[in-house]
Protein backbone atom coordinates (compact mmCIF):
# COMPACT_ATOMS: atom_id res chain seq x y z
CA UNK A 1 96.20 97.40 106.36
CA UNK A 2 96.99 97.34 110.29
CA UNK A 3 94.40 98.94 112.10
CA UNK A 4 96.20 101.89 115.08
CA UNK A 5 93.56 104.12 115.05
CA UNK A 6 90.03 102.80 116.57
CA UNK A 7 86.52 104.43 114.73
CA UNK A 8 83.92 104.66 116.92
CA UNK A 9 80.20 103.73 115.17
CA UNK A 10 78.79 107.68 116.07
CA UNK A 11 81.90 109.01 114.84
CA UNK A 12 81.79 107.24 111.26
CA UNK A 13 78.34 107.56 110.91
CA UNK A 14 78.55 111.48 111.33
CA UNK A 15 81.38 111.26 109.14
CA UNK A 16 79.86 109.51 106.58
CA UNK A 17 76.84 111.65 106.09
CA UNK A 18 77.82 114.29 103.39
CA UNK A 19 78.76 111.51 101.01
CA UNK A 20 74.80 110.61 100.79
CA UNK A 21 75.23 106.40 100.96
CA UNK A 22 72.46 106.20 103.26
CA UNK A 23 72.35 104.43 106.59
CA UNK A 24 75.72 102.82 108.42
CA UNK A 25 75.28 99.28 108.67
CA UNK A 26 78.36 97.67 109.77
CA UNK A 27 82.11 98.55 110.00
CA UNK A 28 85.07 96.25 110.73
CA UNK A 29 88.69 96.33 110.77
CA UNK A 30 90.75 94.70 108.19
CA UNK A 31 94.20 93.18 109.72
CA UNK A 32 96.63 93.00 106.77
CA UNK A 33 99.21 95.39 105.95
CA UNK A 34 101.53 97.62 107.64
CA UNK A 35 100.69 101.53 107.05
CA UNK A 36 97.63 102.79 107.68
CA UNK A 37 94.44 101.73 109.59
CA UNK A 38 91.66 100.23 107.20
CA UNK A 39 87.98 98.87 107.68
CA UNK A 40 85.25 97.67 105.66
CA UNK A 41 82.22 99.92 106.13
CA UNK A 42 78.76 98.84 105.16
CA UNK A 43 76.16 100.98 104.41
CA UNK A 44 72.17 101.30 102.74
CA UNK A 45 74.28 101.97 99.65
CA UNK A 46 76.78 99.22 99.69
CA UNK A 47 79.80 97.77 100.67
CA UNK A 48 83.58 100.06 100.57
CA UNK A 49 87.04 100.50 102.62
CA UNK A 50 87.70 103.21 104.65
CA UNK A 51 91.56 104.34 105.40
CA UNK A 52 92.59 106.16 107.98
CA UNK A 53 95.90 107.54 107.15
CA UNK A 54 98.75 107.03 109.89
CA UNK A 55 101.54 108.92 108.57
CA UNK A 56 100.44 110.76 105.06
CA UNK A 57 100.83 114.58 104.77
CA UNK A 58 97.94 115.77 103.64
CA UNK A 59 99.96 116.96 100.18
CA UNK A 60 101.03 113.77 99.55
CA UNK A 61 97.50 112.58 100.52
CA UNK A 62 95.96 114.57 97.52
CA UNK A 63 98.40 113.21 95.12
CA UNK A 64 97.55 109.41 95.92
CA UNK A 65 94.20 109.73 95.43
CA UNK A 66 93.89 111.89 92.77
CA UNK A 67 96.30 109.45 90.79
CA UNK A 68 93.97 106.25 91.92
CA UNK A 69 90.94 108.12 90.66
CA UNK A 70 93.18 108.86 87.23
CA UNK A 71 93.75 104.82 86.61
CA UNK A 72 90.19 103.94 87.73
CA UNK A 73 88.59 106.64 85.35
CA UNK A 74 90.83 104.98 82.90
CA UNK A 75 89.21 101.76 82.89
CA UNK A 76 91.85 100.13 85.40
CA UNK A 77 90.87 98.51 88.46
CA UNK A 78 91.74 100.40 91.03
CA UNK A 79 89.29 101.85 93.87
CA UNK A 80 88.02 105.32 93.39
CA UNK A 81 88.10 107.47 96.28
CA UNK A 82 84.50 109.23 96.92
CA UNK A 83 84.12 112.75 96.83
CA UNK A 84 81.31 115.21 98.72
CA UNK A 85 79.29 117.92 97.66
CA UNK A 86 82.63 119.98 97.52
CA UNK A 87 84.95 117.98 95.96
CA UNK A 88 86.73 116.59 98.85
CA UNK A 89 88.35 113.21 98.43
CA UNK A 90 89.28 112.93 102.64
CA UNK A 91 88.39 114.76 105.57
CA UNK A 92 89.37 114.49 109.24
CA UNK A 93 88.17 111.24 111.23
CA UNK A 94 89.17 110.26 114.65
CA UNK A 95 91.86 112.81 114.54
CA UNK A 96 93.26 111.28 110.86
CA UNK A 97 92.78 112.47 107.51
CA UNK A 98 90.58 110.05 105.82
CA UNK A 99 89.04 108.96 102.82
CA UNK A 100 86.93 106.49 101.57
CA UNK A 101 86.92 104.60 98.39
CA UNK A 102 84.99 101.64 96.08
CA UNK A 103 85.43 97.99 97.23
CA UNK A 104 86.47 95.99 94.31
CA UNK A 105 85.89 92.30 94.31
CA UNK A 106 87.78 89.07 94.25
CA UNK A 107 90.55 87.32 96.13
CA UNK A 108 94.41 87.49 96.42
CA UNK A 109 96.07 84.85 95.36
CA UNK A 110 99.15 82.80 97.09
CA UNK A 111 99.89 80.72 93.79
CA UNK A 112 99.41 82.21 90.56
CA UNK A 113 100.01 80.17 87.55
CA UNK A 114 101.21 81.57 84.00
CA UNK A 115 97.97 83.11 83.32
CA UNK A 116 97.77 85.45 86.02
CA UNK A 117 102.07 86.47 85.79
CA UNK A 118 101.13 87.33 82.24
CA UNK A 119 97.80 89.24 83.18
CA UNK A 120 99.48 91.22 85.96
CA UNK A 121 102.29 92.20 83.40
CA UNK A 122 100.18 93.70 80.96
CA UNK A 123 98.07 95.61 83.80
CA UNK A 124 101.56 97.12 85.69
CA UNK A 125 102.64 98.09 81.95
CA UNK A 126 99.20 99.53 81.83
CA UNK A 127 99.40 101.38 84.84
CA UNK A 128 102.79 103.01 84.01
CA UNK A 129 101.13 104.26 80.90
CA UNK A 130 98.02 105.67 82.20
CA UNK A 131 99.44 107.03 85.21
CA UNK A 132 102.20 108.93 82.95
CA UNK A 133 101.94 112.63 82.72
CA UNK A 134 100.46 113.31 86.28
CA UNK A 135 100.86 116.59 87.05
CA UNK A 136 103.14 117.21 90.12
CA UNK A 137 103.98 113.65 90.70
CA UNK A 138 105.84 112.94 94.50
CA UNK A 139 109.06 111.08 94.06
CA UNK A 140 109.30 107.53 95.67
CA UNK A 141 108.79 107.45 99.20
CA UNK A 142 111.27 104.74 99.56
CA UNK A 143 113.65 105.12 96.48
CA UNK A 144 117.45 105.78 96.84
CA UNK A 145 117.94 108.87 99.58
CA UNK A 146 115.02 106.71 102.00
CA UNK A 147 117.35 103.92 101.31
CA UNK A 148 120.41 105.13 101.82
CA UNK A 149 118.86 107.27 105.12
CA UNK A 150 117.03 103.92 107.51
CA UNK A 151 119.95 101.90 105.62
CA UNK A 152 122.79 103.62 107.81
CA UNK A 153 120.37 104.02 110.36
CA UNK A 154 119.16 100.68 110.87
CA UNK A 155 123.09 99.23 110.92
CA UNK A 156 124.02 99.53 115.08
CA UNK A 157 120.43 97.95 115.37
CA UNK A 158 121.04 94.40 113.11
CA UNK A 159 123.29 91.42 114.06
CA UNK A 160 127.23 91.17 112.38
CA UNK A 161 126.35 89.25 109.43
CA UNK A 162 123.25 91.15 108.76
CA UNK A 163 125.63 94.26 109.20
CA UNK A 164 127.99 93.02 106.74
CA UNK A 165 125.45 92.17 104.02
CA UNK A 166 123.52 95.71 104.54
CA UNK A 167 126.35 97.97 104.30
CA UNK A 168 127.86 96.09 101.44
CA UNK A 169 124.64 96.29 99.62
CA UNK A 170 124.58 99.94 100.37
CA UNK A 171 127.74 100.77 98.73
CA UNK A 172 127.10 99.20 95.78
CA UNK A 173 123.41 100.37 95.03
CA UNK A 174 125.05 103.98 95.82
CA UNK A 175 127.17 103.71 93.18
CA UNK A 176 124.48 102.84 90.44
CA UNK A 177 122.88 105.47 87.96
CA UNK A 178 119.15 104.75 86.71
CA UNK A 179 119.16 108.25 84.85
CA UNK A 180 119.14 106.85 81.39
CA UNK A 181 115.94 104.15 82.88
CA UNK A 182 112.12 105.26 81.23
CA UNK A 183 110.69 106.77 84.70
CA UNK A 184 107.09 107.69 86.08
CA UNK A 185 104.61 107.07 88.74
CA UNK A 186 105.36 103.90 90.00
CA UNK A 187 102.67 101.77 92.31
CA UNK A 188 106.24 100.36 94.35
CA UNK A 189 104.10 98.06 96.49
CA UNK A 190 102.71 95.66 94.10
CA UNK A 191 102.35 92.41 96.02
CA UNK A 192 100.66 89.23 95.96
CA UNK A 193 98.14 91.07 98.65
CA UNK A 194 97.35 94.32 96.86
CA UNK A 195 96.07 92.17 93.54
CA UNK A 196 92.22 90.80 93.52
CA UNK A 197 91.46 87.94 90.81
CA UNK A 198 88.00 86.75 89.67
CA UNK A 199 87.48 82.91 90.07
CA UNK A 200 87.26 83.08 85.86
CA UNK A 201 91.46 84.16 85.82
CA UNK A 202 90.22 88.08 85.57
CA UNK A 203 92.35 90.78 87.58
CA UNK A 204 89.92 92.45 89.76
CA UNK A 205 91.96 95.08 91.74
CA UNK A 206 95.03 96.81 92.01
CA UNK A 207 94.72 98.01 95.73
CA UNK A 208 97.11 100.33 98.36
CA UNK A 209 98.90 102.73 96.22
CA UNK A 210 100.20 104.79 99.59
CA UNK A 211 103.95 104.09 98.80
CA UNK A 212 103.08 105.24 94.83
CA UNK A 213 105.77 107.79 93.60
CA UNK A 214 107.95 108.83 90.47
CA UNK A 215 111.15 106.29 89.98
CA UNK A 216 112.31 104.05 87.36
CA UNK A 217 109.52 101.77 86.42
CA UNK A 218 112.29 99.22 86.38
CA UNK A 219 111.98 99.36 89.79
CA UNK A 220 107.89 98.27 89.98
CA UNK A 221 109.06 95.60 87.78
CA UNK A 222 111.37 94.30 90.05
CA UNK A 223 109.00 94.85 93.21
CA UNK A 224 106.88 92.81 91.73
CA UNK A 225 109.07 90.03 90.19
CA UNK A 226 110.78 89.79 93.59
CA UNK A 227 107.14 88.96 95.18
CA UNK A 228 105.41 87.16 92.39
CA UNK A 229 108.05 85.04 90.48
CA UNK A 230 109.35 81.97 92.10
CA UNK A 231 111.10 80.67 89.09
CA UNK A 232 112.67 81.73 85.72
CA UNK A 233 109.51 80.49 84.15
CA UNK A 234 107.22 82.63 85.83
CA UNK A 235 109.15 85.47 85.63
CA UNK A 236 109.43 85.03 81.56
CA UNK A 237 105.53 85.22 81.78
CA UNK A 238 105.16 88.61 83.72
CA UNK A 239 107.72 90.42 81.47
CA UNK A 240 105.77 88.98 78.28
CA UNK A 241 102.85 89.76 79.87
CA UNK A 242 105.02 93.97 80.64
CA UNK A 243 106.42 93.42 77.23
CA UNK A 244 103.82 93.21 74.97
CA UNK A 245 102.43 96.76 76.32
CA UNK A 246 106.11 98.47 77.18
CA UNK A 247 108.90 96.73 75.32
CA UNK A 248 111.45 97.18 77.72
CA UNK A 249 114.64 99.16 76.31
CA UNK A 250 118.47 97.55 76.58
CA UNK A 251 119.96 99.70 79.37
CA UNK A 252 116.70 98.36 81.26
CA UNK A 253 117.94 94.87 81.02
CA UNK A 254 121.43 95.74 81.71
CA UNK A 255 120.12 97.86 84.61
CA UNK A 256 117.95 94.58 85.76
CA UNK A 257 120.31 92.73 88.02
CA UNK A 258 121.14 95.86 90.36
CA UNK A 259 117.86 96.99 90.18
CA UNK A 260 116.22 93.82 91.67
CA UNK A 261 118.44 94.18 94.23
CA UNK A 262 117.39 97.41 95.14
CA UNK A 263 113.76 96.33 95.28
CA UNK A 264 114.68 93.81 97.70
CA UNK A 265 116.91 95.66 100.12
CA UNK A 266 113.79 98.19 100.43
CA UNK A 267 111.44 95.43 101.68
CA UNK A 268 114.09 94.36 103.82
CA UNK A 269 114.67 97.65 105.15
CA UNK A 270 111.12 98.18 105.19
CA UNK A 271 110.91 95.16 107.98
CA UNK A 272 113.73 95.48 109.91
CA UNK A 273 112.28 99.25 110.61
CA UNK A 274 109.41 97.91 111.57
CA UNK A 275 111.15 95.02 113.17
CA UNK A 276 113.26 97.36 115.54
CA UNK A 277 111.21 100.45 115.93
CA UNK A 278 107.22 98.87 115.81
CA UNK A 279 104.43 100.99 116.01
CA UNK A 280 101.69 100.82 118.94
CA UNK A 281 98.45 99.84 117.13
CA UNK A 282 94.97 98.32 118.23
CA UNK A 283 95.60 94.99 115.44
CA UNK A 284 99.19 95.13 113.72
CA UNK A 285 100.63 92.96 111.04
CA UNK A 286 104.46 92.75 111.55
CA UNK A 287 105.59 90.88 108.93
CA UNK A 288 109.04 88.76 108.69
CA UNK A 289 112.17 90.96 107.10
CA UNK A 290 114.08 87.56 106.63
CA UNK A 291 112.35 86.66 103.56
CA UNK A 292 113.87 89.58 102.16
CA UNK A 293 117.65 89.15 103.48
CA UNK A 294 117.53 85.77 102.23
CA UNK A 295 116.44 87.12 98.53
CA UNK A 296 118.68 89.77 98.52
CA UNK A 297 121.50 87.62 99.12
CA UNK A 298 120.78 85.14 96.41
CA UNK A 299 120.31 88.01 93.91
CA UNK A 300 123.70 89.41 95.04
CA UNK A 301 124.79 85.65 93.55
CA UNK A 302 123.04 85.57 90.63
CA UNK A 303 123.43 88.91 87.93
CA UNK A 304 121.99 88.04 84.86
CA UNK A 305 120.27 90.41 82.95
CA UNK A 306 116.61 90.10 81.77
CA UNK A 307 115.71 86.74 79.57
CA UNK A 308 114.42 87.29 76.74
């Protein structure tokens, strides 16, 4: 949640009118994230993010929050875009569609214990369920063609051995077939950051679902595994947690190994884009695609399928 494009107070204010929350009290940027420019806007009514959407076609747009209004109307917490008097969930501001949407409360957490693996398991199986059905869903912004596209771009740009590792990784995740995985809208950015917790253990907030499309939901398992899990144990607690709502199926945990992989070569394709082609932008987060290379490469060692 970089912030590229500045809001002036006139402009918001004028902006903010046919949504009926009363005076504009304060607005401030909020410096996390990589996509789209986001502040916290107070008003007479109360406290909510606004997001000012970088690179979104307005299509897509529709069909991200219309499927975070879905979830939050069915029960899950998830912010809920705001309409006006005609229905509209963003309009232009500061030459950028945007939209604004409930502020959820709570914290992100850096070290979540068994508890929270398990709760966030149960919500992403949760998720996949309720989001299931949506009419005209997008397919993943950054499954296997975006991939396979910055992949082959990206590899004059990186040194030999990174080189090496990305266009053997390439080769083998175009070889793999997920068509027999259980697909559906998928959040696909399901980090540590995007997840609020109540000082009681509670989830809070699921938040940033601009990268949400149709894939395997294999795949949001794995995004999330790769971020959350540092160990075996913790990762046994997030798929009891998945389990108990979705039992996974056996070509899933056959499929596991490759698909983890693929999560993490799209993070680390993610940041070396942004790594070798950054964006201009008032306050940017540029966040470290090494991370990434370093667990893709122990995954590429390791190939076991899902414990039971």
């Amino acid at each position: 949640m970089s912030v590229y494009t500045p809001v002036g107070r006139d402009a918001l204010a004028a902006w903010l009118q046919p949504l009926r929350l009363g005076e504009l009290i304060d607005h401030a940027g909020i410096a996390a994230g990589m996509q789209n420019s986001n502040y916290f806007v107070t008003t007479a009514a109360g406290r909510f993010v606004l997001t000012l959407f970088e690179n979104i076609d307005p299509a897509a747009l529709d069909f991200y929050l219309a499927l975070q209004d879905r979830l939050a109307r069915a029960g899950l917490p998830c912010p809920q875009p705001l309409t006006d008097a005609a229905g509209r969930r963003w309009r232009p501001l500061a030459g950028k569609p945007a939209a604004l949407l409930t502020c959820l409360p709570g914290a992100a957490l850096e070290q979540p214990d068994m508890h929270h693996l398990r709760t966030l398991g149960d919500m992403l199986a949760r998720l996949h369920l309720a989001a299931a059905g949506m009419p005209d869903p997008l397919p993943n912004p950054c499954g296997s063609a975006w991939r396979q596209r910055v992949g082959q771009a990206l590899l004059p740009l990186v040194d030999a051995t990174e080189r090496e590792l990305l266009a053997d990784e390439l080769a083998f995740q175009a070889a793999q077939d997920w068509s027999a995985l259980p697909c559906g809208v998928i959040h696909a950015d399901l980090f540590r950051d995007n997840v609020l917790w109540l000082a009681d253990g509670r989830l809070s907030g699921l938040l940033d679902f601009y990268f949400a499309g149709e894939d395997a939901w294999l795949f949001d398992l794995a995004v999330v595994a790769n971020d959350w899990c540092a160990d075996e144990r913790g990762l046994a607690a997030l798929l009891a947690g998945y389990g108990a709502v979705r039992p996974l199926l056996p070509a899933e945990r056959q499929a596991w190994p490759a698909v983890r992989r693929a999560a993490a070569l799209r993070f680390w394709l993610l940041r070396l884009e942004v790594r070798h082609q950054p964006r201009l932008g008032e306050v940017v987060t540029i966040k470290n695609p090494d991370e990434f290379r370093r667990l893709l490469a122990a995954l590429r060692l390791a190939g076991s399928e899902l414990p039971r």
